[in-house]
C-alpha atoms as a PDB file:
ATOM      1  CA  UNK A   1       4.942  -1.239  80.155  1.00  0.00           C
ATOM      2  CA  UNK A   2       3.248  -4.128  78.408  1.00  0.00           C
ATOM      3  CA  UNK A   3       3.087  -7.253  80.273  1.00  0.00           C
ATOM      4  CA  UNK A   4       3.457 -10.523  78.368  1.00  0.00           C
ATOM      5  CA  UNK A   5       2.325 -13.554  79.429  1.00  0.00           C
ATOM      6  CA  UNK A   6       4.849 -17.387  80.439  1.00  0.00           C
ATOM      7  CA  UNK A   7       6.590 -18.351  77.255  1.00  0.00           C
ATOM      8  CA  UNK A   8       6.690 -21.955  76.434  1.00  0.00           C
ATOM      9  CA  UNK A   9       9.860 -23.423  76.055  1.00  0.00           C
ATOM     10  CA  UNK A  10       9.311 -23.673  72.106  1.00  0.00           C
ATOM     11  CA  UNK A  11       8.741 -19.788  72.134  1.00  0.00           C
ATOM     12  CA  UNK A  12      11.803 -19.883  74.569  1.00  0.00           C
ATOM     13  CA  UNK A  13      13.645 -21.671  72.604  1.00  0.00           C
ATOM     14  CA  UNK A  14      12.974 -19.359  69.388  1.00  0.00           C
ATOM     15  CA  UNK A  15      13.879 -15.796  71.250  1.00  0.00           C
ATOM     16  CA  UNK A  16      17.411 -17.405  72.428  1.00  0.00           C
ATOM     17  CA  UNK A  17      18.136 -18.689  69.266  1.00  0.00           C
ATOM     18  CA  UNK A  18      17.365 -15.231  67.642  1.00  0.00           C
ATOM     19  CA  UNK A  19      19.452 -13.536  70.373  1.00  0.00           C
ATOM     20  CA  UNK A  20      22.109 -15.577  69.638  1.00  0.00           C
ATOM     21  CA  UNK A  21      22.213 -15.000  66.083  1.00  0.00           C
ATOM     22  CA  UNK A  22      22.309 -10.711  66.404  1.00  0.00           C
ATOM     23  CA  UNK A  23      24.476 -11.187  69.954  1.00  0.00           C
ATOM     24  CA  UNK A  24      27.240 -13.155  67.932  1.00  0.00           C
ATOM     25  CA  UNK A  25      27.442 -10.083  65.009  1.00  0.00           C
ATOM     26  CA  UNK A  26      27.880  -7.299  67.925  1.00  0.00           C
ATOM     27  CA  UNK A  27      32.053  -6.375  68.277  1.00  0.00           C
ATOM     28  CA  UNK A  28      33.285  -7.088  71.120  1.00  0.00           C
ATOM     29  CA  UNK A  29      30.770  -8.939  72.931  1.00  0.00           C
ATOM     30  CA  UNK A  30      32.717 -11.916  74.687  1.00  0.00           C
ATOM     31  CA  UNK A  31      29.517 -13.750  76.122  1.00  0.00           C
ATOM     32  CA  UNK A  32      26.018 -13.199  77.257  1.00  0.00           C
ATOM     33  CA  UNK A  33      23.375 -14.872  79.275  1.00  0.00           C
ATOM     34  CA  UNK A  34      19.780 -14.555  78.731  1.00  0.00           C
ATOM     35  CA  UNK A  35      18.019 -14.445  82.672  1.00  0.00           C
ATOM     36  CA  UNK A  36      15.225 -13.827  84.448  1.00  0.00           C
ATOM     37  CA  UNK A  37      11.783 -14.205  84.321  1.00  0.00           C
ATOM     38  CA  UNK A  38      11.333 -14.910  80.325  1.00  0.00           C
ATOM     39  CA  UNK A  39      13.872 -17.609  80.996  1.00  0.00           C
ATOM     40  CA  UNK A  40      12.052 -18.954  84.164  1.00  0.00           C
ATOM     41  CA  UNK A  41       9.060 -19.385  82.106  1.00  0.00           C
ATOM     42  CA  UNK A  42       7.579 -16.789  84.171  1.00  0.00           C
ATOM     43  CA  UNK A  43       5.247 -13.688  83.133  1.00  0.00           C
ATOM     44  CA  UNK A  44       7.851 -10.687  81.803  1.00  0.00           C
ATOM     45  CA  UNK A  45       8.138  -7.227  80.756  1.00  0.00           C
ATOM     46  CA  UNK A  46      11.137  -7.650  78.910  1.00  0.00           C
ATOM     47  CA  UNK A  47      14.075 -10.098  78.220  1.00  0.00           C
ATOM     48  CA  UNK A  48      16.633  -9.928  80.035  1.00  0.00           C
ATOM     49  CA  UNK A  49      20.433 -10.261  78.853  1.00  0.00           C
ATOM     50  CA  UNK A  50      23.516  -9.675  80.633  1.00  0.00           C
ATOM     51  CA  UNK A  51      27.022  -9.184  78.355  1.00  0.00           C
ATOM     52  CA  UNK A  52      30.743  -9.070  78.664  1.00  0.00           C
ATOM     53  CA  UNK A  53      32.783  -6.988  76.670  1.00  0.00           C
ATOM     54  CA  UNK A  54      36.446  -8.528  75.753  1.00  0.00           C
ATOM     55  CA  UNK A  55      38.925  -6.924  77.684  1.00  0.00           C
ATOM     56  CA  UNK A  56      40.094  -3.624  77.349  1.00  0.00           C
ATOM     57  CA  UNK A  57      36.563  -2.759  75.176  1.00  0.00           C
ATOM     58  CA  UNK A  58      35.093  -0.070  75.818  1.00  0.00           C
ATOM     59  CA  UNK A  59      31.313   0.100  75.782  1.00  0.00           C
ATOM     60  CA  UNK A  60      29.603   2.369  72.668  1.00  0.00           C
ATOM     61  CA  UNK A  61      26.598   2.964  73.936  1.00  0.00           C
ATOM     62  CA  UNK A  62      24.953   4.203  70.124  1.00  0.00           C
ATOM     63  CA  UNK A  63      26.229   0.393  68.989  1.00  0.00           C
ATOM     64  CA  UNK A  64      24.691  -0.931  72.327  1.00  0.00           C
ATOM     65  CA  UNK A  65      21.513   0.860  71.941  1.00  0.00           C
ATOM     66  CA  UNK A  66      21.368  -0.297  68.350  1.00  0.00           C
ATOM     67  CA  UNK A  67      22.189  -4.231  69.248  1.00  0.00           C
ATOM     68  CA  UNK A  68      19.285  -3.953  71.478  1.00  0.00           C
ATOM     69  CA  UNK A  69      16.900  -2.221  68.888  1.00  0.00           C
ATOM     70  CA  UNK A  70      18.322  -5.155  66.654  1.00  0.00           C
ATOM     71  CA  UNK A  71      17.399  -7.916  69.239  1.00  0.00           C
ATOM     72  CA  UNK A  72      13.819  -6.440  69.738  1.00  0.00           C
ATOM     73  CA  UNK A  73      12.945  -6.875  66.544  1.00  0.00           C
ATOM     74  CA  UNK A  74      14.114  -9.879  66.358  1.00  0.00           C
ATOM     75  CA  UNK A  75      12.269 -11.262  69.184  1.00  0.00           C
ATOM     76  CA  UNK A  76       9.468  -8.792  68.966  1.00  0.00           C
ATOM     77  CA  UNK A  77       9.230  -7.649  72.542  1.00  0.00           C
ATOM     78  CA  UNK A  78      11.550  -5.777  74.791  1.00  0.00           C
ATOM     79  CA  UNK A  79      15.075  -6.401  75.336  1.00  0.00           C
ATOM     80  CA  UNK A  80      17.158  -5.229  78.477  1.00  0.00           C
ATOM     81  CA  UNK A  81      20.655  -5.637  77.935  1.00  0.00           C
ATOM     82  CA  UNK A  82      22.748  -5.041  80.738  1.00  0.00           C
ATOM     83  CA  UNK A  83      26.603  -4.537  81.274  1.00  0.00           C
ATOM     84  CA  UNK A  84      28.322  -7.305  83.548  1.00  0.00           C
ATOM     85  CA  UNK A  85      30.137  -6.002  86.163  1.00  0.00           C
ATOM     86  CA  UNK A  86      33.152  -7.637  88.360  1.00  0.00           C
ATOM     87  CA  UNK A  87      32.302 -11.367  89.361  1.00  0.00           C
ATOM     88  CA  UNK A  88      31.573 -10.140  92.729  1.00  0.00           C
ATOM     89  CA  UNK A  89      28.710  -8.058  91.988  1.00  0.00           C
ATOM     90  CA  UNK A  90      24.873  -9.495  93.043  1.00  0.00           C
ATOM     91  CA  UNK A  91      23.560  -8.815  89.959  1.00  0.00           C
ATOM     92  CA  UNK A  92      26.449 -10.651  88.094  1.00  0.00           C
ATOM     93  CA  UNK A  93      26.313 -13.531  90.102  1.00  0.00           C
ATOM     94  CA  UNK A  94      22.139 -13.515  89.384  1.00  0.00           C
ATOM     95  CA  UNK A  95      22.882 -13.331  85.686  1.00  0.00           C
ATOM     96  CA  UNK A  96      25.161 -15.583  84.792  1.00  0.00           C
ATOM     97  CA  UNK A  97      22.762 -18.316  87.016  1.00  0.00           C
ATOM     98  CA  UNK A  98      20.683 -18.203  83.783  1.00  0.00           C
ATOM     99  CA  UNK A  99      21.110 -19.350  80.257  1.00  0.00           C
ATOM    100  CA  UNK A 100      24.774 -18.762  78.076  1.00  0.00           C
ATOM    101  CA  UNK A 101      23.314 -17.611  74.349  1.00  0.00           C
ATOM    102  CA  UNK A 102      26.534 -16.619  73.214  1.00  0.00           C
ATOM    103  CA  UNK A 103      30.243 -16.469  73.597  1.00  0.00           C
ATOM    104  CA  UNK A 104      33.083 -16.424  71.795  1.00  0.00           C
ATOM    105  CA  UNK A 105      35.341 -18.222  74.076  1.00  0.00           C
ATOM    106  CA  UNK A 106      32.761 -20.883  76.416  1.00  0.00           C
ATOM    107  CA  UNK A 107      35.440 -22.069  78.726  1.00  0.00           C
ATOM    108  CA  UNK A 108      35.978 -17.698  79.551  1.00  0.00           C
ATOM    109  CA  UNK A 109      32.097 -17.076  79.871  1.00  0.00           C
ATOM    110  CA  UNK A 110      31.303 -20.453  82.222  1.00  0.00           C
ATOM    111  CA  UNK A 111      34.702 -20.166  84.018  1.00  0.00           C
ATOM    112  CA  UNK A 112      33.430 -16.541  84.949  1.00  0.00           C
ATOM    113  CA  UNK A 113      29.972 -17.566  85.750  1.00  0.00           C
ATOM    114  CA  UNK A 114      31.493 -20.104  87.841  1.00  0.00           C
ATOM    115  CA  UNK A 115      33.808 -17.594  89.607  1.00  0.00           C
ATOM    116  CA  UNK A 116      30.684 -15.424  89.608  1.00  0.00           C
ATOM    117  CA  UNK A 117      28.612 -18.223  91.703  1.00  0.00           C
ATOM    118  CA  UNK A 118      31.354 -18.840  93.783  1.00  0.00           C
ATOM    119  CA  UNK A 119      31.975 -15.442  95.203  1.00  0.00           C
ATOM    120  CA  UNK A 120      27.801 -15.252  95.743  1.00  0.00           C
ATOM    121  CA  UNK A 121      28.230 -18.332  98.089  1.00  0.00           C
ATOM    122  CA  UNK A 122      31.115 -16.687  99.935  1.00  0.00           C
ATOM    123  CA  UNK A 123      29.340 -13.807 100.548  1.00  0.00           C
ATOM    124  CA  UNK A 124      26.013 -14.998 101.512  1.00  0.00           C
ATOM    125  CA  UNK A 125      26.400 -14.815 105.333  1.00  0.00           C
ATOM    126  CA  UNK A 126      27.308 -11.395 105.109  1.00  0.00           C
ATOM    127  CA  UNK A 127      25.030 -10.378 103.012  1.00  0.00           C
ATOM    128  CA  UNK A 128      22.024 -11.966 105.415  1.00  0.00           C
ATOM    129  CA  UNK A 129      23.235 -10.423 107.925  1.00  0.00           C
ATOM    130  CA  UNK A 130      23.389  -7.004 106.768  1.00  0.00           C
ATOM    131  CA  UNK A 131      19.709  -7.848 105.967  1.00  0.00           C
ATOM    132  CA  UNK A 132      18.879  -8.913 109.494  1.00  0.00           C
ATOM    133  CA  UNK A 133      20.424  -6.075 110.434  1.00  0.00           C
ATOM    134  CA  UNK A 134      18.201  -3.821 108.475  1.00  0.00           C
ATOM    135  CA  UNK A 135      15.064  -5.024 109.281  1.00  0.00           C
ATOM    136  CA  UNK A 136      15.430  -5.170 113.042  1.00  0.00           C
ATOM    137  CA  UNK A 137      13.798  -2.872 114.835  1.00  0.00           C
ATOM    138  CA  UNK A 138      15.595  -0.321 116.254  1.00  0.00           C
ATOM    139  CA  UNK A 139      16.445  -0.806 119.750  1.00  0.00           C
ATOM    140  CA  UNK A 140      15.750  -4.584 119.357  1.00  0.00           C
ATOM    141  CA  UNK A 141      18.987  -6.733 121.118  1.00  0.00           C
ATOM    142  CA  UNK A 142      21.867  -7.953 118.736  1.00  0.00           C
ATOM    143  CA  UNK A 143      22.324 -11.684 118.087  1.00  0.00           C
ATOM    144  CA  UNK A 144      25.113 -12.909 120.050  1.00  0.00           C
ATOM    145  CA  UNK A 145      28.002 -13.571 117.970  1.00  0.00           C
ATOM    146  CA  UNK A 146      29.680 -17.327 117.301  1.00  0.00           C
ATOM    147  CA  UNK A 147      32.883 -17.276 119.203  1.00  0.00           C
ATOM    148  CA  UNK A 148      35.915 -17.221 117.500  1.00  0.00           C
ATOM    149  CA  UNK A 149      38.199 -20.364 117.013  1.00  0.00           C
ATOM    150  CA  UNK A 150      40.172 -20.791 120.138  1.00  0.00           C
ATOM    151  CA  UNK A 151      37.790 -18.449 122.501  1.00  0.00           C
END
């Protein structure tokens, strides 16, 4: 896989608008946010863009496959689009952290990246722990636990 090197935010600025453009002639695509490391400014493989189909779509994979092939040339470099899942999946809540490029209905796409944020903050103590948990070495002691409100 080719590696690319930081785009500027001119060159950023081109690919989103471009993405934009061939996101907004896809059926039923509600919204989409362009993330990771293209967007960071960062070295890339690919650019990365997360979409939500309206409700009750379902997903065509041969029009998927050819929005993508439509977005790559457009852009001319690799384009991952990815499926968004329920608000309270990781990768949704990593997503919609990065750049709307298109929606149909804005206050729908930022009210679900909101709700998407949200539910990543509520689970964020859990999901540390479960990493602590992990990595410790078996046989190592467990953290005492915070007693409970009125213990």
């Amino acid at each position: 896989m080719r590696a690319y090197p930081s785009a500027d935010r001119e060159e950023v600025e081109r690919v989103a608008a471009a993405l934009a453009a061939r996101l907004a002639s896809a059926q039923h695509l509600c919204f989409a946010f362009g993330h990771g490391s293209f967007f960071q400014g960062l070295p890339h493989h690919d650019v990365d863009v997360a979409f939500r189909l309206e409700a009750g779509a379902e997903p065509d994979l041969f029009a998927l496959d050819a929005l993508a092939t439509r977005c790559e040339a457009a852009v001319g470099r690799p384009v991952d689009l990815r499926a968004l899942g329920t608000p309270d999946a990781p990768f949704t809540a990593a997503a919609t952290a990065g750049r709307l490029l298109f929606a149909r209905d804005p206050d729908l796409a930022l009210g679900f990246a909101e709700l998407a944020q949200r539910m990543a903050w509520d689970f964020r103590p859990l999901r540390e722990r479960a990493i602590r948990d992990l990595l410790r070495p078996s046989g190592a002691p467990q953290p005492r636990s915070r007693p409970e409100a009125g213990e």
